[in-house]
Structure formats: C-alpha cells, structure tokens
N, C-alpha and C. Protein backbone atom coordinates (compact mmCIF):
# COMPACT_ATOMS: atom_id res chain seq x y z
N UNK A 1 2.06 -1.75 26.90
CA UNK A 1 3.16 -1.49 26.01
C UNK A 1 2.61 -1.02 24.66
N UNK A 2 3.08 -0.14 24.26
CA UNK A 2 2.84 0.41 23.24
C UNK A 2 2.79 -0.19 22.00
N UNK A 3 2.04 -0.22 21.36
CA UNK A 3 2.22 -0.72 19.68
C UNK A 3 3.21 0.13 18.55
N UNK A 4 3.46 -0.97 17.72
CA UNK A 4 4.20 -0.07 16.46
C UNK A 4 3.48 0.61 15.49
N UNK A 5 2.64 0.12 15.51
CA UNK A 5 1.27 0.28 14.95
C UNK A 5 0.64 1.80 15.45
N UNK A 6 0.77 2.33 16.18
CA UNK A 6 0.37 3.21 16.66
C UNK A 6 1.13 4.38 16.17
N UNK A 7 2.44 4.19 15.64
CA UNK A 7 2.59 5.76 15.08
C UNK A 7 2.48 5.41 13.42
N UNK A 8 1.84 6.96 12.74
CA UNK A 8 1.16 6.84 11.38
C UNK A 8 2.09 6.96 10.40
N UNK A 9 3.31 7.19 11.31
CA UNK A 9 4.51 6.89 9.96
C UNK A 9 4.66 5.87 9.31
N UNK A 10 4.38 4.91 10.60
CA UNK A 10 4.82 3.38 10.13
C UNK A 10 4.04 2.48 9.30
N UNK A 11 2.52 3.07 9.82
CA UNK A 11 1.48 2.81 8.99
C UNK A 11 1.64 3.14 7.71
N UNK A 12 1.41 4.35 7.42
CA UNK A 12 1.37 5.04 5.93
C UNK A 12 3.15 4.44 5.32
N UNK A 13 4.15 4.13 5.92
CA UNK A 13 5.17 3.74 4.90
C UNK A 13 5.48 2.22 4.87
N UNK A 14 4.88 1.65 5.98
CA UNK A 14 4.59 0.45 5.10
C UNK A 14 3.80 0.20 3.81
N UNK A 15 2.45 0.92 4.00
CA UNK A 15 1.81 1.32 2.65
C UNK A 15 2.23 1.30 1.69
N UNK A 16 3.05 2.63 1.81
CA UNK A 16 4.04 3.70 0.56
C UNK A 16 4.73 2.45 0.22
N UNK A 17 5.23 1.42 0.65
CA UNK A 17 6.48 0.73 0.29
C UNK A 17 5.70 -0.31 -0.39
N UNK A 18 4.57 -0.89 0.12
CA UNK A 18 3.83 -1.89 -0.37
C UNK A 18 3.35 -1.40 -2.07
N UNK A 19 2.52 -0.31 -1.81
CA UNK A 19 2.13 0.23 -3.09
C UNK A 19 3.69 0.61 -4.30
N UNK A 20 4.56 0.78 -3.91
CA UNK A 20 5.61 1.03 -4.72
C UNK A 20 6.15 0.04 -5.56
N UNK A 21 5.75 -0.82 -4.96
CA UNK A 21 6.44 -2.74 -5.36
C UNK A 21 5.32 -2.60 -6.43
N UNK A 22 4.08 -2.48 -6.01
CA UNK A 22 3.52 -2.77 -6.78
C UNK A 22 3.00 -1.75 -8.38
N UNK A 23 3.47 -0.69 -8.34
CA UNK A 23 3.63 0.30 -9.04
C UNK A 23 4.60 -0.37 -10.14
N UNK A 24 5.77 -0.74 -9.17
CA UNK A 24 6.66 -0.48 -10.34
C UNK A 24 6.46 -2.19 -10.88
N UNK A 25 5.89 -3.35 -10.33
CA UNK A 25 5.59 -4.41 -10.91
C UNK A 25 4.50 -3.70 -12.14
N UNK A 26 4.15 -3.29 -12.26
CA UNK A 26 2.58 -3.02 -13.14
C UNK A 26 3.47 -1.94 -14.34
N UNK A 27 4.34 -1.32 -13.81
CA UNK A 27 5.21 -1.02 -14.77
C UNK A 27 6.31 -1.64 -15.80
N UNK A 28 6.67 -2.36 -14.89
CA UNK A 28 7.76 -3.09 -15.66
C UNK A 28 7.22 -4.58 -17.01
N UNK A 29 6.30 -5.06 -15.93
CA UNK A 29 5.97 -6.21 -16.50
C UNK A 29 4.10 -6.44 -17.20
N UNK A 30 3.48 -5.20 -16.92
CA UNK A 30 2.44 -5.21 -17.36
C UNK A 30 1.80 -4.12 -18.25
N UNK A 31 1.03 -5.03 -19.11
CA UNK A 31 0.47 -3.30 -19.93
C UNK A 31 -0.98 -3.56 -20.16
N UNK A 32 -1.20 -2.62 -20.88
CA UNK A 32 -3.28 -2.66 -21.10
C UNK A 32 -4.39 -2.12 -19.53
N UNK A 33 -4.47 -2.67 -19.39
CA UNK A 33 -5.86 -2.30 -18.60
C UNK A 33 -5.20 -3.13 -17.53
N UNK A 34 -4.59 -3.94 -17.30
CA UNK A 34 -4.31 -4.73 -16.54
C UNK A 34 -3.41 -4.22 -15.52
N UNK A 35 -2.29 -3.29 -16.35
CA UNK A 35 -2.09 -2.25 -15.24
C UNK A 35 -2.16 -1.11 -14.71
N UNK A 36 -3.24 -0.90 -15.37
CA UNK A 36 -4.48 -0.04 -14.81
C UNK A 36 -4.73 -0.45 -13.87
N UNK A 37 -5.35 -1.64 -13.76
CA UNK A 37 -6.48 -2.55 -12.57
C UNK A 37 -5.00 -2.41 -11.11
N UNK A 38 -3.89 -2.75 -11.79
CA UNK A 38 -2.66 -2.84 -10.74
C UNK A 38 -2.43 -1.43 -9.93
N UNK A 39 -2.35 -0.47 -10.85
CA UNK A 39 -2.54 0.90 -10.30
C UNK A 39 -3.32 1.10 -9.65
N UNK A 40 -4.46 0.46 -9.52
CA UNK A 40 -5.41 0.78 -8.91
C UNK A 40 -5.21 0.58 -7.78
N UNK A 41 -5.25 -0.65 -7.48
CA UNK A 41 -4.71 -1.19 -6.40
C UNK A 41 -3.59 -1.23 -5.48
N UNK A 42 -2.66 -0.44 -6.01
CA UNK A 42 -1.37 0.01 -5.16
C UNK A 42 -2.38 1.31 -4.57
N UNK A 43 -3.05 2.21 -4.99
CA UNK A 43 -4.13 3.24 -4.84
C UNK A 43 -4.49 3.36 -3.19
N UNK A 44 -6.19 1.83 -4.14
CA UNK A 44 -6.31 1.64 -2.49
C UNK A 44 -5.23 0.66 -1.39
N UNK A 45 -4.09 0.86 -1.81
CA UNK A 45 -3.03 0.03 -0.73
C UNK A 45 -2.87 1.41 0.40
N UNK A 46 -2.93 2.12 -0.73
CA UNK A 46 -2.40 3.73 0.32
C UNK A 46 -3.23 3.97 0.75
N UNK A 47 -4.74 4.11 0.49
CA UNK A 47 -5.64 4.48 1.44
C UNK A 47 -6.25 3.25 2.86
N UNK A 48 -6.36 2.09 2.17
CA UNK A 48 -6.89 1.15 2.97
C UNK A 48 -5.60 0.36 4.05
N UNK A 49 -4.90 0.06 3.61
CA UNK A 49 -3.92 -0.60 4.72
C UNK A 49 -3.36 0.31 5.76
N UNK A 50 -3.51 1.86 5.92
CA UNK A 50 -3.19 2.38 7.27
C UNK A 50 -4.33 2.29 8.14
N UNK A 51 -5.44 2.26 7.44
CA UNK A 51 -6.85 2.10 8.03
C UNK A 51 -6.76 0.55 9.39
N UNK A 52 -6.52 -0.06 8.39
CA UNK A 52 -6.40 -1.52 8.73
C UNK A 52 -5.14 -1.80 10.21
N UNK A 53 -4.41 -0.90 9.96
CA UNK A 53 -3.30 -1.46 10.75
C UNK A 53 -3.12 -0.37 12.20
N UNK A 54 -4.33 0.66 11.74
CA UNK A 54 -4.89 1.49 13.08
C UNK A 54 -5.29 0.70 14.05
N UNK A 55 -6.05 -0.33 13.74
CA UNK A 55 -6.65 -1.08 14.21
C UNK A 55 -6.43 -2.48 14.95
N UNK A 56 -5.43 -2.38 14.84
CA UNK A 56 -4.09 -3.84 14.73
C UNK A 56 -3.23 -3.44 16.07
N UNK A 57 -3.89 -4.66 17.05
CA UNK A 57 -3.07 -4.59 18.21
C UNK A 57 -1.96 -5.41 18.11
C-alpha cells in the first residue's frame, strides 16, 4: 500500500505550511537577530523536512 509520503506535494506543503507558522511567528512576535535565526530555520524547514519524509514509511 502506498504511502502518503510518497507524493512530493505532500511533502513540500507540509513544509510550506510548517515554515509559514513559523515565518509569520518570527514576524509578529520577534525582532533582532533572533528572527533572523527564526528565518532561518523556517529556510531549512523547506529544504530539510521533504528530505526527511522521502524517507518515512
């Protein structure tokens, strides 16, 4: 049986959705470098968590 995991839509927009929360947290409620460091990290949310969930039976 097939995984959900297996098509890259679902991958990459869970991502997109994960990193967005966190975008707009680092927006709303943070400033300085700090949400910088947050930006960053919504970043690698988009690159690293489709990686991760390729992989994910």
């Amino acid at each position: 049986m097939p995984s959900i995991f297996d098509s890259p839509v679902v991958r990459y927009g869970i991502s997109l959705v994960n990193a967005a929360i966190i975008a707009i947290i680092a927006f709303v409620l943070l400033e300085g470098t700090i949400r910088w460091v947050a930006l960053g990290i919504a970043a690698l949310e988009i690159v690293v968590t489709p990686q991760i969930l390729k992989h994910a039976e």
